[in-house]
C-alpha atoms as a PDB file:
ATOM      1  CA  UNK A   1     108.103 102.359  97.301  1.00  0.00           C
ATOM      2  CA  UNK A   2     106.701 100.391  94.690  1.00  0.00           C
ATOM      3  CA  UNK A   3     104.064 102.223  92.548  1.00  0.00           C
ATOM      4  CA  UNK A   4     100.555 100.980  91.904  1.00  0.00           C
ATOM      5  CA  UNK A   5     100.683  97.764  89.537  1.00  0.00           C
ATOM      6  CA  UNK A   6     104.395  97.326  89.546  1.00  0.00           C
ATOM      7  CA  UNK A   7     105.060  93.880  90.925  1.00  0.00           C
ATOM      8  CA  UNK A   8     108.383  92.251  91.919  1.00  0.00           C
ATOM      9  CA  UNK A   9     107.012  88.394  90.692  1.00  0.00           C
ATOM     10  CA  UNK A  10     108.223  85.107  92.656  1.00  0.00           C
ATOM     11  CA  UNK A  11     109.196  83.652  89.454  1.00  0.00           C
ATOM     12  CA  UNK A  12     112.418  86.034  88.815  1.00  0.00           C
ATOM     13  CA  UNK A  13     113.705  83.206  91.441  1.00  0.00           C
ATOM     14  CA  UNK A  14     112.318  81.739  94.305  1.00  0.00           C
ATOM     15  CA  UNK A  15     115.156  81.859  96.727  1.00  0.00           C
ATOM     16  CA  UNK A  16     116.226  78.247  97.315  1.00  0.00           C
ATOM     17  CA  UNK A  17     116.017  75.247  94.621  1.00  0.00           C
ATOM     18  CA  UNK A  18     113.617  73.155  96.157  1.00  0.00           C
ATOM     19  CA  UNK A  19     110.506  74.313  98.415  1.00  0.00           C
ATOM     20  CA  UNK A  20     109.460  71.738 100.763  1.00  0.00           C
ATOM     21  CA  UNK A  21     106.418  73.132 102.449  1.00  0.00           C
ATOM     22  CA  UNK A  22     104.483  75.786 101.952  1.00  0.00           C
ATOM     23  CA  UNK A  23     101.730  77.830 104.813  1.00  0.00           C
ATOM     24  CA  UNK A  24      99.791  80.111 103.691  1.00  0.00           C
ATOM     25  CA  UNK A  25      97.848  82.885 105.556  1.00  0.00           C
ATOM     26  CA  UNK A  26      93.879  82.916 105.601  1.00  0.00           C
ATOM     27  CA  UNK A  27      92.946  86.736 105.038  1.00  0.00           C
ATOM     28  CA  UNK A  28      93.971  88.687 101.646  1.00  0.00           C
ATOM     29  CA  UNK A  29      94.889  84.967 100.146  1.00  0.00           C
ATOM     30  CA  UNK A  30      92.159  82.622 100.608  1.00  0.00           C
ATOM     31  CA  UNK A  31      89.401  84.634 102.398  1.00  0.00           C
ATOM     32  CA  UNK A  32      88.410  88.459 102.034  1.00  0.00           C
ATOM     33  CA  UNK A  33      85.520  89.854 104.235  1.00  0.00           C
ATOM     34  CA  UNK A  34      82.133  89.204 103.300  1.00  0.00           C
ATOM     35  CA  UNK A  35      80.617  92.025 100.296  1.00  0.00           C
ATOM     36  CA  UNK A  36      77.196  91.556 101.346  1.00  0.00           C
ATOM     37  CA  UNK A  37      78.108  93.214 105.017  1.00  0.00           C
ATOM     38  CA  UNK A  38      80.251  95.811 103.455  1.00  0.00           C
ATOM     39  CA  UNK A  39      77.954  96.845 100.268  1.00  0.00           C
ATOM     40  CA  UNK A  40      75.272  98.187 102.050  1.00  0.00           C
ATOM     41  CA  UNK A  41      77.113 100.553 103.977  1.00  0.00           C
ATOM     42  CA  UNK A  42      79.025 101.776 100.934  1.00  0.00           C
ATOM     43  CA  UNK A  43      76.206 101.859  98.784  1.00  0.00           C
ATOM     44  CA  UNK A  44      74.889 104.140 101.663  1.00  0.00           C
ATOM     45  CA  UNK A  45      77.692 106.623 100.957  1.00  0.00           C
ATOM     46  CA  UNK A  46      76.974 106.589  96.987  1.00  0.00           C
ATOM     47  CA  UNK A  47      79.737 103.845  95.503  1.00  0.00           C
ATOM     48  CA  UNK A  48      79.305 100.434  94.511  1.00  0.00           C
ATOM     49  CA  UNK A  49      82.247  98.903  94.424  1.00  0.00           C
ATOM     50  CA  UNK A  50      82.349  95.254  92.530  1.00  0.00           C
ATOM     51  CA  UNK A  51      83.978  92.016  93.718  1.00  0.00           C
ATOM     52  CA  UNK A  52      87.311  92.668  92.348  1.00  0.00           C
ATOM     53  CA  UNK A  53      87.322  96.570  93.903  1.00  0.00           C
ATOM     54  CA  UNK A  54      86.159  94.981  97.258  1.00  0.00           C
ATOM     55  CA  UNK A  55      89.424  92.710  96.898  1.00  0.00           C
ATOM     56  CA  UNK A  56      91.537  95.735  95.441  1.00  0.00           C
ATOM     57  CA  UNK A  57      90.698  97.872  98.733  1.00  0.00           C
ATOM     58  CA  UNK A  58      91.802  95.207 101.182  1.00  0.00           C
ATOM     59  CA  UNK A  59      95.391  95.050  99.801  1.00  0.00           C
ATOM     60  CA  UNK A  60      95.334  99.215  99.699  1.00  0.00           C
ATOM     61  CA  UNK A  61      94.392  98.642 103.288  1.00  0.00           C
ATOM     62  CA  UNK A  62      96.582  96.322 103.975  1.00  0.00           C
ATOM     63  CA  UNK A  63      99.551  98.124 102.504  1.00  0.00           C
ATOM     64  CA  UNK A  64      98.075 101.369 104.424  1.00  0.00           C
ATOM     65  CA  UNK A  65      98.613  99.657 107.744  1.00  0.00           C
ATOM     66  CA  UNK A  66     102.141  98.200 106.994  1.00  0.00           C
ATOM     67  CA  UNK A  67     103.628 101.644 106.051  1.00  0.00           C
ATOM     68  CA  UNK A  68     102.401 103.127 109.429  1.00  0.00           C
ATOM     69  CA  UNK A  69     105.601 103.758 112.099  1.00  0.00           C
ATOM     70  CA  UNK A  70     103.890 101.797 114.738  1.00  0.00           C
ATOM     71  CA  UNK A  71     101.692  99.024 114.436  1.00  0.00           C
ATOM     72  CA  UNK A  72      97.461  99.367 115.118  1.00  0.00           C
ATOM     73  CA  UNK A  73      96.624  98.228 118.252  1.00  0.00           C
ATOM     74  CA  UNK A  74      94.100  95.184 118.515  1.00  0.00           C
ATOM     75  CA  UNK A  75      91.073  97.673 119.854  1.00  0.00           C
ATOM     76  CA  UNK A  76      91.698 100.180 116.577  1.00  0.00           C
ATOM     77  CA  UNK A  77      92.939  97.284 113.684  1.00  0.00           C
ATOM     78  CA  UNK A  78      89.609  96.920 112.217  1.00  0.00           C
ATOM     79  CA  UNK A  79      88.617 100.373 112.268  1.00  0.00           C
ATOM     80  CA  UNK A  80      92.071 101.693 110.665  1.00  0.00           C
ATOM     81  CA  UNK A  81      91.776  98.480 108.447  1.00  0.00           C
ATOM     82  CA  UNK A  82      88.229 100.046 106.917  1.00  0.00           C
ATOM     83  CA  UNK A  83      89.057 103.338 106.777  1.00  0.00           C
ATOM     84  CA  UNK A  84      91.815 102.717 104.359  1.00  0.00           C
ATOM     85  CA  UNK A  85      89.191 100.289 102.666  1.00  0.00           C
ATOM     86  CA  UNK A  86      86.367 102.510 101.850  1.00  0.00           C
ATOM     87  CA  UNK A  87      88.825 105.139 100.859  1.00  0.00           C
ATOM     88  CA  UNK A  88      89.943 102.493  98.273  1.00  0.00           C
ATOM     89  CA  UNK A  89      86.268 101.747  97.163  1.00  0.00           C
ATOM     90  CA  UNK A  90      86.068 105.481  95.900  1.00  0.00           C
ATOM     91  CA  UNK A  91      84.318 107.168  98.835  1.00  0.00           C
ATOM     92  CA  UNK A  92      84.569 110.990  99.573  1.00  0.00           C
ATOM     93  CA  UNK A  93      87.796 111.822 102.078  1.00  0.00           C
ATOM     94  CA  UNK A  94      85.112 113.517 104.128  1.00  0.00           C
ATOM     95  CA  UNK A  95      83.286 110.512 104.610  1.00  0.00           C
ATOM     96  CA  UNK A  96      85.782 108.033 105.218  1.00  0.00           C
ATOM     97  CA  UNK A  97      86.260 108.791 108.938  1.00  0.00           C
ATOM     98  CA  UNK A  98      82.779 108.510 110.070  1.00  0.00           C
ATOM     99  CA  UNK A  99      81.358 105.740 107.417  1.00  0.00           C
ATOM    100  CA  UNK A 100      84.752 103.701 109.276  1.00  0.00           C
ATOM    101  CA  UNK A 101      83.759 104.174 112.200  1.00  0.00           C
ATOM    102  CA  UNK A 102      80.414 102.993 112.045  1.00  0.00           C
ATOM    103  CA  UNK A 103      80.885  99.828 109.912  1.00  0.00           C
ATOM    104  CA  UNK A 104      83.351  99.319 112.784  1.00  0.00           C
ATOM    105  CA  UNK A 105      80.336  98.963 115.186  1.00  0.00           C
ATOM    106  CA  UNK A 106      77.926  97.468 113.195  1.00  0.00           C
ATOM    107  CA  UNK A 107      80.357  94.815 111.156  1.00  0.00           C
ATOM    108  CA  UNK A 108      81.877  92.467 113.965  1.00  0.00           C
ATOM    109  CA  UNK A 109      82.792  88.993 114.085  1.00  0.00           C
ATOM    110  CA  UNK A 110      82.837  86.549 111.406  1.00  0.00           C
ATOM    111  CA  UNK A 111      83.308  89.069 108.895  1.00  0.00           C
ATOM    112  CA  UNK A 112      86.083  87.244 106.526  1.00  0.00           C
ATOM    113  CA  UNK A 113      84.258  84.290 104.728  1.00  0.00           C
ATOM    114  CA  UNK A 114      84.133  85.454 101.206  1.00  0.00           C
ATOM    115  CA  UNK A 115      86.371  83.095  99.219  1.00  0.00           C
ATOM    116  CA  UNK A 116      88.770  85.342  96.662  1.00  0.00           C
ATOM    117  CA  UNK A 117      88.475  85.609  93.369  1.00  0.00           C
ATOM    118  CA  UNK A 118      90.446  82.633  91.515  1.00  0.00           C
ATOM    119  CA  UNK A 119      91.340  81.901  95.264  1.00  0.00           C
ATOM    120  CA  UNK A 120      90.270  77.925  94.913  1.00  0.00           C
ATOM    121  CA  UNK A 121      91.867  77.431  91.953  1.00  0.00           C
ATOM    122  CA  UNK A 122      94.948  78.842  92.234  1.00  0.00           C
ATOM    123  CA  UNK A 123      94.840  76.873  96.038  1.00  0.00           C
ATOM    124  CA  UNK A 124      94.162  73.457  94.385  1.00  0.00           C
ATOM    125  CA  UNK A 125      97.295  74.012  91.909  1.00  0.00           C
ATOM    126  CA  UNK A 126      99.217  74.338  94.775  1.00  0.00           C
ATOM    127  CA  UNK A 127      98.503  71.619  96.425  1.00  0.00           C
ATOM    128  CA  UNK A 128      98.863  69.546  93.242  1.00  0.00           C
ATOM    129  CA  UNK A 129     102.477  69.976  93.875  1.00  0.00           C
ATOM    130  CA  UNK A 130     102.165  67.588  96.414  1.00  0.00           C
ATOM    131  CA  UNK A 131     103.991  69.456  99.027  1.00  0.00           C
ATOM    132  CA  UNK A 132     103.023  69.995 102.862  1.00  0.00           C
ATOM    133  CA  UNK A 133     100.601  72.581 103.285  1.00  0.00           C
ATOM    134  CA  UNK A 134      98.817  74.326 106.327  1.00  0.00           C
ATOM    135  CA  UNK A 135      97.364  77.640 107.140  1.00  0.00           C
ATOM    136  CA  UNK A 136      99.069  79.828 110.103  1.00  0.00           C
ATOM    137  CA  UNK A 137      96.093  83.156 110.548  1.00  0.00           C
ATOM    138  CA  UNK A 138      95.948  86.105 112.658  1.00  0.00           C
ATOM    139  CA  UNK A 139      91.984  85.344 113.609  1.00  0.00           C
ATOM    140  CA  UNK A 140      89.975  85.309 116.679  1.00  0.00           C
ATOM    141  CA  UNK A 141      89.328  81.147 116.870  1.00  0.00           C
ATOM    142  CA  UNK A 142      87.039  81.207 114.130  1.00  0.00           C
ATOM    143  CA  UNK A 143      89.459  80.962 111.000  1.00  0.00           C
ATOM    144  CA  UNK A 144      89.201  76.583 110.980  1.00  0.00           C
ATOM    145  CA  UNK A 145      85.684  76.343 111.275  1.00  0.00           C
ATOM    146  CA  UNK A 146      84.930  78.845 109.069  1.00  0.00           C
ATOM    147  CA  UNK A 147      87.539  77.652 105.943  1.00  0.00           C
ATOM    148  CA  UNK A 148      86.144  74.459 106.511  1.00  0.00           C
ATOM    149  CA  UNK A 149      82.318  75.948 106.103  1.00  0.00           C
ATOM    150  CA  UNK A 150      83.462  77.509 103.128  1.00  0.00           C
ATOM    151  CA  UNK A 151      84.569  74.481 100.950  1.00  0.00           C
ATOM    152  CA  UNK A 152      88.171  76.200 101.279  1.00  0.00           C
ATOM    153  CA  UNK A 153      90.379  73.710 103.261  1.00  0.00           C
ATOM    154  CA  UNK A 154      90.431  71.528 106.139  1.00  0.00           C
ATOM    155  CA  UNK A 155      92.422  69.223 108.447  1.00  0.00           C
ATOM    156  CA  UNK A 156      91.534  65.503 107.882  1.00  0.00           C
ATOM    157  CA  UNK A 157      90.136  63.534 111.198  1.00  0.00           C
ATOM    158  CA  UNK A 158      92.231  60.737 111.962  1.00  0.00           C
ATOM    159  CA  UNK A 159      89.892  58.121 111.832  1.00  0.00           C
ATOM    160  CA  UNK A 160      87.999  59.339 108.469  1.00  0.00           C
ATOM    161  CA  UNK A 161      88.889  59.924 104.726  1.00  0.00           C
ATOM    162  CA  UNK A 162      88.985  62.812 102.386  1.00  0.00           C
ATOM    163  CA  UNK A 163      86.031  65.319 102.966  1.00  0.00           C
ATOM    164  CA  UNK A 164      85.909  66.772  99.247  1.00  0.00           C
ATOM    165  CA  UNK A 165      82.959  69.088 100.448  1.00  0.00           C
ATOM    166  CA  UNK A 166      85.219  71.127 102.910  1.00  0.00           C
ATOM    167  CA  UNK A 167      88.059  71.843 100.269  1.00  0.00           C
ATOM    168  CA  UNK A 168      91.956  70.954 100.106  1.00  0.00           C
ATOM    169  CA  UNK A 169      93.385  69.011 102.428  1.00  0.00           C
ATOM    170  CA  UNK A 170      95.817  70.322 104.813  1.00  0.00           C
ATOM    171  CA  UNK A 171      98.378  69.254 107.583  1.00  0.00           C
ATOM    172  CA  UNK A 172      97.824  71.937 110.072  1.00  0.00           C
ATOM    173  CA  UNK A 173      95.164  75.034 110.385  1.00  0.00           C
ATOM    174  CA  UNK A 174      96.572  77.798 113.210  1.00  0.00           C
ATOM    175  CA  UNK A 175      94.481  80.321 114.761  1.00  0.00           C
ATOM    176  CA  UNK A 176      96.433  82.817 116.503  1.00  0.00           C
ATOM    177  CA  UNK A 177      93.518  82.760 119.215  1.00  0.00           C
ATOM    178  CA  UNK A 178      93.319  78.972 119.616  1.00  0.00           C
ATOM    179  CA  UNK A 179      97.334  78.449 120.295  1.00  0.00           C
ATOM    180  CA  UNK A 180      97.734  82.055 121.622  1.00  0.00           C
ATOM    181  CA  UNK A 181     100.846  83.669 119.829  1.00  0.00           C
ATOM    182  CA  UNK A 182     100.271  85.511 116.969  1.00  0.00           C
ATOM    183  CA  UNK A 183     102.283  86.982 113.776  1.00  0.00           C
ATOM    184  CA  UNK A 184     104.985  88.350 113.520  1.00  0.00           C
ATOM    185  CA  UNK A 185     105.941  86.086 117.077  1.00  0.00           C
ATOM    186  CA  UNK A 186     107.885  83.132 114.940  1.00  0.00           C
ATOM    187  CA  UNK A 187     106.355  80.795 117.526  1.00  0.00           C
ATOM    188  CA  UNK A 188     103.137  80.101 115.601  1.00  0.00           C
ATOM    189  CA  UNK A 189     104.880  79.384 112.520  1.00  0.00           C
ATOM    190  CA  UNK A 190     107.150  76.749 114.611  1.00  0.00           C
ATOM    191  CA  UNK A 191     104.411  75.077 116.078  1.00  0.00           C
ATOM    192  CA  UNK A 192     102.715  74.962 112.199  1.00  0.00           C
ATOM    193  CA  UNK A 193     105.851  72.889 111.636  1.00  0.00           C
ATOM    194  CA  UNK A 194     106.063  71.024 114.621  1.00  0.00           C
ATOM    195  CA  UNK A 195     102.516  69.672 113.376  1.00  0.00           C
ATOM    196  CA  UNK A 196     103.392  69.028 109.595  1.00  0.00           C
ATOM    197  CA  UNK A 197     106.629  67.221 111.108  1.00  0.00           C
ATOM    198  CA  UNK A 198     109.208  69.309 109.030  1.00  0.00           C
ATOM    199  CA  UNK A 199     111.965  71.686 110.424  1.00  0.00           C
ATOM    200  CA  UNK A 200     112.293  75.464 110.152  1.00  0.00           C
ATOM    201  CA  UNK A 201     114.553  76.612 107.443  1.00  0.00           C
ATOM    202  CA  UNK A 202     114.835  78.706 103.795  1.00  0.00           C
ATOM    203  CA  UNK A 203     113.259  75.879 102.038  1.00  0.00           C
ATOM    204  CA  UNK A 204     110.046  76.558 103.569  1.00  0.00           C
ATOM    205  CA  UNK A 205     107.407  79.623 101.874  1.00  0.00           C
ATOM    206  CA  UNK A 206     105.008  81.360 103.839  1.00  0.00           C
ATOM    207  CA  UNK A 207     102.156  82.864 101.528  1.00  0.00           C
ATOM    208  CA  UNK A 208     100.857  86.248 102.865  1.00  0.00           C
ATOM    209  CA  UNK A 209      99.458  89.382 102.261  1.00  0.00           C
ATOM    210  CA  UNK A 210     101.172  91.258 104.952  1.00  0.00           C
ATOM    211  CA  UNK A 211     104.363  93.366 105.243  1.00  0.00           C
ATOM    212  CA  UNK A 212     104.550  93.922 108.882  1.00  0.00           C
ATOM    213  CA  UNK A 213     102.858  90.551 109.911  1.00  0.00           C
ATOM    214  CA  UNK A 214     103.608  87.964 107.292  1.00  0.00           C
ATOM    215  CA  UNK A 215     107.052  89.020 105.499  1.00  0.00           C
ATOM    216  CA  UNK A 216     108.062  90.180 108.699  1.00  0.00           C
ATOM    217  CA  UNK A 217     107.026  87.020 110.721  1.00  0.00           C
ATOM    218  CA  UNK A 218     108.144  84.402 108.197  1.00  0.00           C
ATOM    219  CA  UNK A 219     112.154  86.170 108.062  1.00  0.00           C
ATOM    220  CA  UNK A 220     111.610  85.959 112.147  1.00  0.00           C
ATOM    221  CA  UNK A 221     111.031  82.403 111.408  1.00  0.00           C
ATOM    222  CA  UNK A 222     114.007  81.501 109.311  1.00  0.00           C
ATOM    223  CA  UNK A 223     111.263  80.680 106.086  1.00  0.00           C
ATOM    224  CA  UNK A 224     111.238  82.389 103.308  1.00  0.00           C
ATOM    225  CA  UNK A 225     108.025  85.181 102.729  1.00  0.00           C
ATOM    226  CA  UNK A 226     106.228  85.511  99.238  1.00  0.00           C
ATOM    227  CA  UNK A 227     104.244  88.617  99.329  1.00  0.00           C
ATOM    228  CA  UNK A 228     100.589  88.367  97.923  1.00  0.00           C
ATOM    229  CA  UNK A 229     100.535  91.637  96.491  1.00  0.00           C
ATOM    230  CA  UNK A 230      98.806  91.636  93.144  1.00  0.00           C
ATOM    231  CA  UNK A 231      98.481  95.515  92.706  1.00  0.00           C
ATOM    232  CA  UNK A 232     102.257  96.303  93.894  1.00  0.00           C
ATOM    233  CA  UNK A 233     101.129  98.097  96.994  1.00  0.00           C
ATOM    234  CA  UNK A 234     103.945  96.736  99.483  1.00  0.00           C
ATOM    235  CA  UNK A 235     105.464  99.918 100.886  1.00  0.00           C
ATOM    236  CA  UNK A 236     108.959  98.052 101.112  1.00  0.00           C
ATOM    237  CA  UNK A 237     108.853  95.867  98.147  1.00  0.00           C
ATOM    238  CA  UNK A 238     112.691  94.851  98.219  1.00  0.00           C
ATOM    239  CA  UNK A 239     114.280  91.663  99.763  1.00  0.00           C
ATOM    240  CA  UNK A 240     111.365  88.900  99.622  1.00  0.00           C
ATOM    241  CA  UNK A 241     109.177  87.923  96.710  1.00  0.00           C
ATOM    242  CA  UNK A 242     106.012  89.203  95.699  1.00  0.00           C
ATOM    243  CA  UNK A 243     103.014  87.430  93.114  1.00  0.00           C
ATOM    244  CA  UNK A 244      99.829  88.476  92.268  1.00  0.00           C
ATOM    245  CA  UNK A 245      98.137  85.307  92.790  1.00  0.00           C
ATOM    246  CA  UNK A 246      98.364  81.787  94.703  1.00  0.00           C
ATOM    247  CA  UNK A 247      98.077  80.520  90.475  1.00  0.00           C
ATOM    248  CA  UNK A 248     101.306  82.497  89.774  1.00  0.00           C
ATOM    249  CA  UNK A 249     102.917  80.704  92.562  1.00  0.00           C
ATOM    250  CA  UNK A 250     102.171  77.449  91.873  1.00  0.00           C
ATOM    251  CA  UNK A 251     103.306  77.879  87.647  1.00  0.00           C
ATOM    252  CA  UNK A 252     106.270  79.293  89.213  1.00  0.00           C
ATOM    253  CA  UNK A 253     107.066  76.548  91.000  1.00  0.00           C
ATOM    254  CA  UNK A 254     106.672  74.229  88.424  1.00  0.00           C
ATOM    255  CA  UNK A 255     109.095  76.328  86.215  1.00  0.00           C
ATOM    256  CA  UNK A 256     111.552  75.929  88.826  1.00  0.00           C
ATOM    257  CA  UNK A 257     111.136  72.305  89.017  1.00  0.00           C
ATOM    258  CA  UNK A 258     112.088  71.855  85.160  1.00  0.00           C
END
C-alpha cells in the first residue's frame, strides 16, 4: 500500500512510445463537488476545511472505496463516498456516521460542478498536444451539460465553430446514464472510441481517479490507466501509472516526445 504522499509518477515511463488519444474521467480530475453545499454542513460539525482539503478528502474517499472487498452499491455510493470525506476534512469519528448520513439526504443531484484546483490549466496543456480527447464519466446524464456550464469542455455542434466560453474542445463526452453501461464495463470506453474514430489498444490513456472503476476499466479495455492520485492514496499502487496532476501529465508527455 502506498503511504500518504508517496507517488509512483507517469513520467518514470509512460508505457508505450507514442500516446494517441487520451479520455479522461469527469469527477476527481476535472470536477469535484460543489464546497458551498458541503461547507455548511461541516462547518456545522466545527471544521472548515479549505479548497485544497475539500479536494484532499475526495481522493481519501475515493481510495477508501477502492480498498473495500466488494464494491458500494448505487443506493449507498454517495453516502459511503461522504463518510470517508468528512472523516478526511478533520471531523470527530463519532460524528462521521450521522453528519454522512444526513448530507446524504440533503446534498442530491448536481452536486459535482466545482472545477479543481489547477484543473483548467493543466486540461488546456493537454490538449495543446493536439491529440484526441473526450471524457468517458460515471454520472447520472448530467455530466455534458454541466462541463459545458462550467467553461470546462464541450463537444463542438456540427454546423458551428469553436465555443471558447464552454472550455476545451473535445471529440466525445460519455455519460454512463445517457449510453447506459458504466465503468469498469469496457463498453463505454469502446463506444468513446468508436466516436473519436480510433481503435482500442495500449497507445491509448485513460485519466482517472479511480482504482476499482477507472484503472480497472481502462486494463478491461485494452488502454492503458494513469491514476490521478496526487496524495499517493491508491491502495494497489503497482502495475499502472500514477500523477498528481493533469499538468504533470501533459510535461510528461512532452518529455517523452523529445
Amino acid at each position: 500500500m502506498a503511504s500518504p504522499g508517496s507517488v509512483h509518477p507517469v513520467g518514470d515511463a509512460i508505457g508505450t512510445p507514442q500516446v494517441s488519444a487520451i479520455l479522461l474521467d469527469a469527477g476527481g480530475v476535472l470536477i469535484f463537488p460543489q464546497p458551498d453545499r458541503l461547507l455548511p454542513p461541516l462547518r456545522e460539525a466545527g471544521v472548515d476545511p479549505d479548497l485544497a482539503t475539500l479536494e484532499r478528502a475526495h481522493y481519501r474517499a475515493m481510495a477508501i472505496q477502492d480498498a473495500e472487498a466488494l464494491p458500494p452499491v448505487q443506493e449507498s455510493w454517495w453516502r459511503n463516498y461522504l463518510l470517508g470525506y468528512v472523516a478526511a476534512c478533520g471531523v470527530s469519528e463519532d460524528r462521521c456516521e450521522p453528519l454522512a448520513a444526513e448530507m446524504a439526504q440533503r446534498i442530491r443531484g448536481h452536486a459535482w460542478t466545482h472545477v479543481g484546483l489547477g484543473a483548467m490549466d493543466g486540461l488546456r496543456a493537454v490538449a495543446a498536444l493536439g491529440l484526441p480527447m473526450g471524457v468517458v464519466s460515471n454520472s447520472d446524464g448530467s455530466v455534458e451539460r454541466d462541463l459545458r456550464r462550467q467553461g470546462v469542455c464541450y463537444v463542438p455542434a456540427a454546423n458551428r465553430g469553436p465555443d471558447p466560453s464552454a472550455g476545451v474542445a473535445m471529440g466525445v463526452i460519455l455519460d454512463s446514464a445517457v449510453v447506459g453501461v458504466a465503468k469498469p464495463d469496457p463498453a463505454i470506453f469502446r463506444i468513446a472510441l468508436d466516436a473519436l474514430g480510433v481503435p482500442a489498444d495500449r497507445s491509448i490513456l485513460y485519466v482517472g481517479d479511480s482504482l476499482r472503476y477507472d484503472v480497472a476499466g481502462a486494463l478491461a479495455a485494452g488502454l492503458q490507466p494513469v491514476h490521478m492520485d496526487p496524495y499517493g492514496f491508491c491502495p494497489a499502487p503497482d502495475g499502472h501509472r500514477h500523477v498528481r496532476s493533469l499538468a504533470e501529465l501533459a510535461g510528461s508527455l512532452i518529455s517523452n516526445q523529445r
